[in-house]
N, C-alpha and C. Protein backbone atom coordinates (compact mmCIF):
# COMPACT_ATOMS: atom_id res chain seq x y z
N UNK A 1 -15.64 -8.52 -27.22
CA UNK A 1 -14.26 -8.27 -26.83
C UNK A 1 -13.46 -7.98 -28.09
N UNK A 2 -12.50 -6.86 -28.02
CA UNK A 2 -12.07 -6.34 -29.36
C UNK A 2 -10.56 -7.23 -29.17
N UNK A 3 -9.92 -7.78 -29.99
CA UNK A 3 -8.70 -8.60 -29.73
C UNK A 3 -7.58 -7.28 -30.87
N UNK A 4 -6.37 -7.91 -29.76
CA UNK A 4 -5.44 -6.79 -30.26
C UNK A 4 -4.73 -7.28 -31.75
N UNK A 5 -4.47 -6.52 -32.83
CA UNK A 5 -3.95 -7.40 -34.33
C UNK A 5 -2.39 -6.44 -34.39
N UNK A 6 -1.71 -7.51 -35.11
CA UNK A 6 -0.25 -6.82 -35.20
C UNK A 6 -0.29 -6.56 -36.76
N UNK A 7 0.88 -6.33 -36.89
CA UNK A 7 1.11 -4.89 -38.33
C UNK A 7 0.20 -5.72 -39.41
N UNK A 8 0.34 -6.70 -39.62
CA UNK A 8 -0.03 -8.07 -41.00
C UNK A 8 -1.80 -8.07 -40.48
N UNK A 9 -2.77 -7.48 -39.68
CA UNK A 9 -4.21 -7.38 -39.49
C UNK A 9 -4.43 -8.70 -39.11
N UNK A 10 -3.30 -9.37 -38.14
CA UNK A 10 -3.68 -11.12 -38.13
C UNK A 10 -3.70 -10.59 -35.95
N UNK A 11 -4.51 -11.32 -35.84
CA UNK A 11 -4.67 -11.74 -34.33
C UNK A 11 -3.39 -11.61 -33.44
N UNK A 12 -2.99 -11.17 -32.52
CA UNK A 12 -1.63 -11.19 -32.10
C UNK A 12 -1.94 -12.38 -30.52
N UNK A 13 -1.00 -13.40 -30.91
CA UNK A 13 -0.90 -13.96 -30.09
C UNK A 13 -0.32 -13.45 -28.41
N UNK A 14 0.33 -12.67 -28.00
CA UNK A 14 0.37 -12.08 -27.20
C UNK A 14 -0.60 -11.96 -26.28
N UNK A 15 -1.92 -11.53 -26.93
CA UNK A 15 -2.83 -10.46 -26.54
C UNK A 15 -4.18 -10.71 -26.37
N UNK A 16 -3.63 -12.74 -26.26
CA UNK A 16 -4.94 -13.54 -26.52
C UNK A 16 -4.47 -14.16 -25.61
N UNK A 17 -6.31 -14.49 -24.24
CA UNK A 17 -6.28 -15.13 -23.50
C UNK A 17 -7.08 -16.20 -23.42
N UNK A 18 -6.62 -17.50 -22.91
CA UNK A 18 -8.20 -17.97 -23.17
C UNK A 18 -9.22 -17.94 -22.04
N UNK A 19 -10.37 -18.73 -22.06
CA UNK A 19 -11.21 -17.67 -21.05
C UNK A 19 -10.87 -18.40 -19.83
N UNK A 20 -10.38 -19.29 -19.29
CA UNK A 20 -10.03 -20.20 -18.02
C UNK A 20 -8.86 -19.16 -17.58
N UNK A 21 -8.36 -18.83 -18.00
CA UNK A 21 -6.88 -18.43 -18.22
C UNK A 21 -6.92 -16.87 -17.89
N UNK A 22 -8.03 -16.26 -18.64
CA UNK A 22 -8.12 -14.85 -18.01
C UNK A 22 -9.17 -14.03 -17.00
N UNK A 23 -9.94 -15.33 -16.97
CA UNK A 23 -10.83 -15.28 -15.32
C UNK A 23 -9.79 -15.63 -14.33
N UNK A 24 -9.68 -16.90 -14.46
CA UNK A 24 -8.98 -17.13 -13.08
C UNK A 24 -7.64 -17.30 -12.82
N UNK A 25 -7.03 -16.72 -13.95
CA UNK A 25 -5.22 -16.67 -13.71
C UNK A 25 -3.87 -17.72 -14.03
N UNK A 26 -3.42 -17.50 -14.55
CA UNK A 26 -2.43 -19.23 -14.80
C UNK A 26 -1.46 -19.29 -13.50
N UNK A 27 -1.09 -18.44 -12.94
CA UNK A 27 -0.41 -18.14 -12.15
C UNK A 27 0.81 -17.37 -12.17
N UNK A 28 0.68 -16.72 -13.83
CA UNK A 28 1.38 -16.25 -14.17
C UNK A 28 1.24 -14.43 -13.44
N UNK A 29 2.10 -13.48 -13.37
CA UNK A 29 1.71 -12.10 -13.67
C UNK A 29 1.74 -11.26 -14.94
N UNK A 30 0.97 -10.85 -15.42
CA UNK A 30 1.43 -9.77 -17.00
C UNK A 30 2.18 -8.40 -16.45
N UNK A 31 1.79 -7.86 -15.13
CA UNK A 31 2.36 -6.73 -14.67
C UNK A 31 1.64 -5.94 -15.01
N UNK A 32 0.39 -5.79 -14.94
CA UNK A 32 -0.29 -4.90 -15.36
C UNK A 32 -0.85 -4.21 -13.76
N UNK A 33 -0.77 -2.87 -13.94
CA UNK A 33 -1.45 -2.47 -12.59
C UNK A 33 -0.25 -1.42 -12.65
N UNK A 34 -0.54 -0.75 -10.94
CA UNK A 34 0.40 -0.01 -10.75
C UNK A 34 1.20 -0.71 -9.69
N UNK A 35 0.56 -2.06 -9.21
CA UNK A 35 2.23 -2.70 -8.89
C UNK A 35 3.21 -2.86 -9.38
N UNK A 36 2.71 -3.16 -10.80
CA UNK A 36 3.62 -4.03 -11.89
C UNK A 36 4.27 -2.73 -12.38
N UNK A 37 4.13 -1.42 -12.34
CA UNK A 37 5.17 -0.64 -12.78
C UNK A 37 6.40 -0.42 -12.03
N UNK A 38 7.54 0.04 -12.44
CA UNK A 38 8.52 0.49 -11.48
C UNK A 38 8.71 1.38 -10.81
N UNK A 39 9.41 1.36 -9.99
CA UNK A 39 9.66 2.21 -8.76
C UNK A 39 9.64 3.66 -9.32
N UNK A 40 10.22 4.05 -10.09
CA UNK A 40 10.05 6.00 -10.43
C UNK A 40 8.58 5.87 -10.95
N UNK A 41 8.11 5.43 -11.97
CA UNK A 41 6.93 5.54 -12.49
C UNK A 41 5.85 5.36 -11.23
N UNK A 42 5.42 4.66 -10.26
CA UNK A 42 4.55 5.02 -9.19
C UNK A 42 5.00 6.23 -8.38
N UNK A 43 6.76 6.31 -7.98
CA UNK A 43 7.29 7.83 -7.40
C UNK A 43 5.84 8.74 -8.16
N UNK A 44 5.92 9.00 -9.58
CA UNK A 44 5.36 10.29 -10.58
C UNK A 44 3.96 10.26 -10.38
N UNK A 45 3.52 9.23 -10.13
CA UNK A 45 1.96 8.79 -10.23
C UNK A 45 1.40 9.52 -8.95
N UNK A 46 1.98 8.88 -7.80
CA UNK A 46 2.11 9.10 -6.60
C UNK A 46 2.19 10.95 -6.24
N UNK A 47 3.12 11.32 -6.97
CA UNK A 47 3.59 12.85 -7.12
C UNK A 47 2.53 13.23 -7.08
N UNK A 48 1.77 13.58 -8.40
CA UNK A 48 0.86 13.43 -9.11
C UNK A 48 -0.36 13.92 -8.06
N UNK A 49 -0.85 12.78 -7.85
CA UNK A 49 -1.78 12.62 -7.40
C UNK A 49 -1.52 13.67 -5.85
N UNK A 50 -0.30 13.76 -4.73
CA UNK A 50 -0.06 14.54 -3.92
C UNK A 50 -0.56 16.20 -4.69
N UNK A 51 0.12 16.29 -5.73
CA UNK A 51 0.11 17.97 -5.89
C UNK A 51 -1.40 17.93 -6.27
N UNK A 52 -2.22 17.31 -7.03
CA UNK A 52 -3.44 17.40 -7.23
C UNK A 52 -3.99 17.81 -6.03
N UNK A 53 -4.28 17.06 -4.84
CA UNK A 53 -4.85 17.01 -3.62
C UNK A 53 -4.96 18.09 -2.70
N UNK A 54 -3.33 18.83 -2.97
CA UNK A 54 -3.20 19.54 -2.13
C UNK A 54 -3.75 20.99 -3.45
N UNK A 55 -3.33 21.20 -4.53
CA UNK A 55 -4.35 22.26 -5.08
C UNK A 55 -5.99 22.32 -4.90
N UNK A 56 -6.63 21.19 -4.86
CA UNK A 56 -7.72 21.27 -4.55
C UNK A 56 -8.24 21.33 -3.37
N UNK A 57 -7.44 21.69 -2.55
CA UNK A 57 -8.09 21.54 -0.79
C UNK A 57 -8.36 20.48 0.11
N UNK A 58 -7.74 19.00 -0.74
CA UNK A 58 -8.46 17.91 -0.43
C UNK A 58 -7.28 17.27 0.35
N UNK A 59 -6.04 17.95 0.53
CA UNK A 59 -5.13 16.91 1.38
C UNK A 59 -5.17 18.20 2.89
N UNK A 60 -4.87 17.20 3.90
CA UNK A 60 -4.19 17.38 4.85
C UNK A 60 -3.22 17.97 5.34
N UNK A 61 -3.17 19.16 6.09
CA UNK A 61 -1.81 19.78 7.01
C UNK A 61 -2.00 19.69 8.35
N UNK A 62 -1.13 19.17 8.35
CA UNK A 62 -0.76 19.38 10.07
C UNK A 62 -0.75 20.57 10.35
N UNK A 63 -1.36 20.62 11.51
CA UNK A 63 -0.77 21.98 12.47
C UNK A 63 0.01 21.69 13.59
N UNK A 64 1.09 22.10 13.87
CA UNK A 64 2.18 22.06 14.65
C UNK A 64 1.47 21.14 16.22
N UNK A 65 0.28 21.84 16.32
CA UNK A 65 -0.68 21.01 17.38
C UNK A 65 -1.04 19.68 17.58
N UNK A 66 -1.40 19.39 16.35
CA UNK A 66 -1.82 18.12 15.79
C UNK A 66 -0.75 16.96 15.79
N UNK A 67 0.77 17.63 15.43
CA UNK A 67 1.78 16.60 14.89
C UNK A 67 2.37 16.65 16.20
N UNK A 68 1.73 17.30 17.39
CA UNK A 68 2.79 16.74 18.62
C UNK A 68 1.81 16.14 19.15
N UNK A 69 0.70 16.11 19.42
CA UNK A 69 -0.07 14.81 19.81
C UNK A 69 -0.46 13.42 19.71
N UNK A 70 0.35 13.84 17.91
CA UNK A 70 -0.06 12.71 17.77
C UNK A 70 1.18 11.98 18.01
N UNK A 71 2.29 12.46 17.64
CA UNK A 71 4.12 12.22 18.44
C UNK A 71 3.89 11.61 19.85
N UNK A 72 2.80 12.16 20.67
CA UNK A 72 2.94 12.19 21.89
C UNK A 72 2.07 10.62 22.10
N UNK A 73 1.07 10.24 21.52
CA UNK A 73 0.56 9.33 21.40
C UNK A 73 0.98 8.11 21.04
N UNK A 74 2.05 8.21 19.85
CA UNK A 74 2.51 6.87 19.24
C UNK A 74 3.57 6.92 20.68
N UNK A 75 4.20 7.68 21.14
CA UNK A 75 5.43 7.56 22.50
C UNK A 75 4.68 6.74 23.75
N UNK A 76 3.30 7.35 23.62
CA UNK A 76 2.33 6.01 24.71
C UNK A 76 2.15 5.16 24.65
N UNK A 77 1.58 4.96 23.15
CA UNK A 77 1.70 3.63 22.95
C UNK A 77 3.07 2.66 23.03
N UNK A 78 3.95 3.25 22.50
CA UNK A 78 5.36 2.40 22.19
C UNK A 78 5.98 2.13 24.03
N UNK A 79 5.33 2.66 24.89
CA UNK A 79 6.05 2.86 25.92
C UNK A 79 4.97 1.55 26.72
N UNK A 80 3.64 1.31 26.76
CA UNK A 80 3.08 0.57 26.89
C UNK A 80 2.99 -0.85 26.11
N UNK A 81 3.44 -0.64 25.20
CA UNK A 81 3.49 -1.77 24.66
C UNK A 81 5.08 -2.77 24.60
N UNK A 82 6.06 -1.73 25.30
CA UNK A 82 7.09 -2.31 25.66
C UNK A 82 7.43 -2.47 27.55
N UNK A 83 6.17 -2.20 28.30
CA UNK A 83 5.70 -2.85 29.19
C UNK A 83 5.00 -3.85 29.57
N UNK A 84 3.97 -3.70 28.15
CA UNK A 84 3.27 -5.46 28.26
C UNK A 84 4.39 -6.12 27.75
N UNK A 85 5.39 -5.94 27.00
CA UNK A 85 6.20 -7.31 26.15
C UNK A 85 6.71 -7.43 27.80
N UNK A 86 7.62 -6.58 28.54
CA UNK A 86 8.29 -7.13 29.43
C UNK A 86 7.52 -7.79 30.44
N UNK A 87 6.53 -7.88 31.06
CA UNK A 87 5.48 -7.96 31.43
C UNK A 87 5.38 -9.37 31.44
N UNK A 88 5.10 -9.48 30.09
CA UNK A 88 4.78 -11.64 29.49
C UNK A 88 6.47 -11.74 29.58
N UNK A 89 7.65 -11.35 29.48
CA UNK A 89 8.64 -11.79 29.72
C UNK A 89 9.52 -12.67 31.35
N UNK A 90 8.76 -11.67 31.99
CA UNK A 90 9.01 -11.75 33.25
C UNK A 90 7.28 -11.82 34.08
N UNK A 91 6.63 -13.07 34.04
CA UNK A 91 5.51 -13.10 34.35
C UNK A 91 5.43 -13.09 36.46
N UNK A 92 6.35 -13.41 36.82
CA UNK A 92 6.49 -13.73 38.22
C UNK A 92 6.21 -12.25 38.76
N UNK A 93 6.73 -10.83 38.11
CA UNK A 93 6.60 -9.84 38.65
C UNK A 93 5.61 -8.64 38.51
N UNK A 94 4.69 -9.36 38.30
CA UNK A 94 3.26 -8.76 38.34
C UNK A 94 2.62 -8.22 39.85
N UNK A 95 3.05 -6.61 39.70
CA UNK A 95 2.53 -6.20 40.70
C UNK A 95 0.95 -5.79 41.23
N UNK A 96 0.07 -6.29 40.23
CA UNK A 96 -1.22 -6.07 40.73
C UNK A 96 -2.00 -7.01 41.29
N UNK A 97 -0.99 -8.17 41.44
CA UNK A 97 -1.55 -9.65 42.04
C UNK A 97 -1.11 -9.84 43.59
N UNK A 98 -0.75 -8.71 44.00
CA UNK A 98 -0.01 -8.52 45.57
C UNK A 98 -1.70 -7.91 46.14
């Protein structure tokens, strides 16, 4: 493991973990990742990675076909699933038990 040294070639405390500490976490965060960046900097990353995808052939378009079915689908679902809520709301009026 190469340890990081500041201007004086001495060990930088910073940049030193010990090994309990950097296996299994203090409970601290360093922010490292692309959670730990901020909101524009993942926006660019994010960018990024869209225009890549779509130059190489590798993202997705809708076809006008596609984006009303699938419109038409989440409207089924949302429409059924706000029949079962009423449904368990009002349990007495269950008409398939007649």
């Amino acid at each position: 493991m190469t340890s990081q040294l500041n201007q004086s070639d001495r060990p930088d405390p910073q940049h030193q973990q010990s090994g309990a500490q950097g296996q299994q976490g203090s409970g601290t965060r360093s922010g490292r990742g692309f959670a730990g960046m901020d909101r524009e900097r993942q926006r660019e990353i994010a960018s990024q990675g869209g225009r890549a995808a779509h130059a190489s052939g590798n993202a997705h378009q809708f076809t006008s076909e596609e984006a009303r079915a699938a419109g038409s689908k989440r409207h089924a679902n949302s429409a059924a699933r706000a029949a079962a809520d009423a449904q368990s709301r009002n349990p007495g009026t269950d008409s398939s038990l007649s």
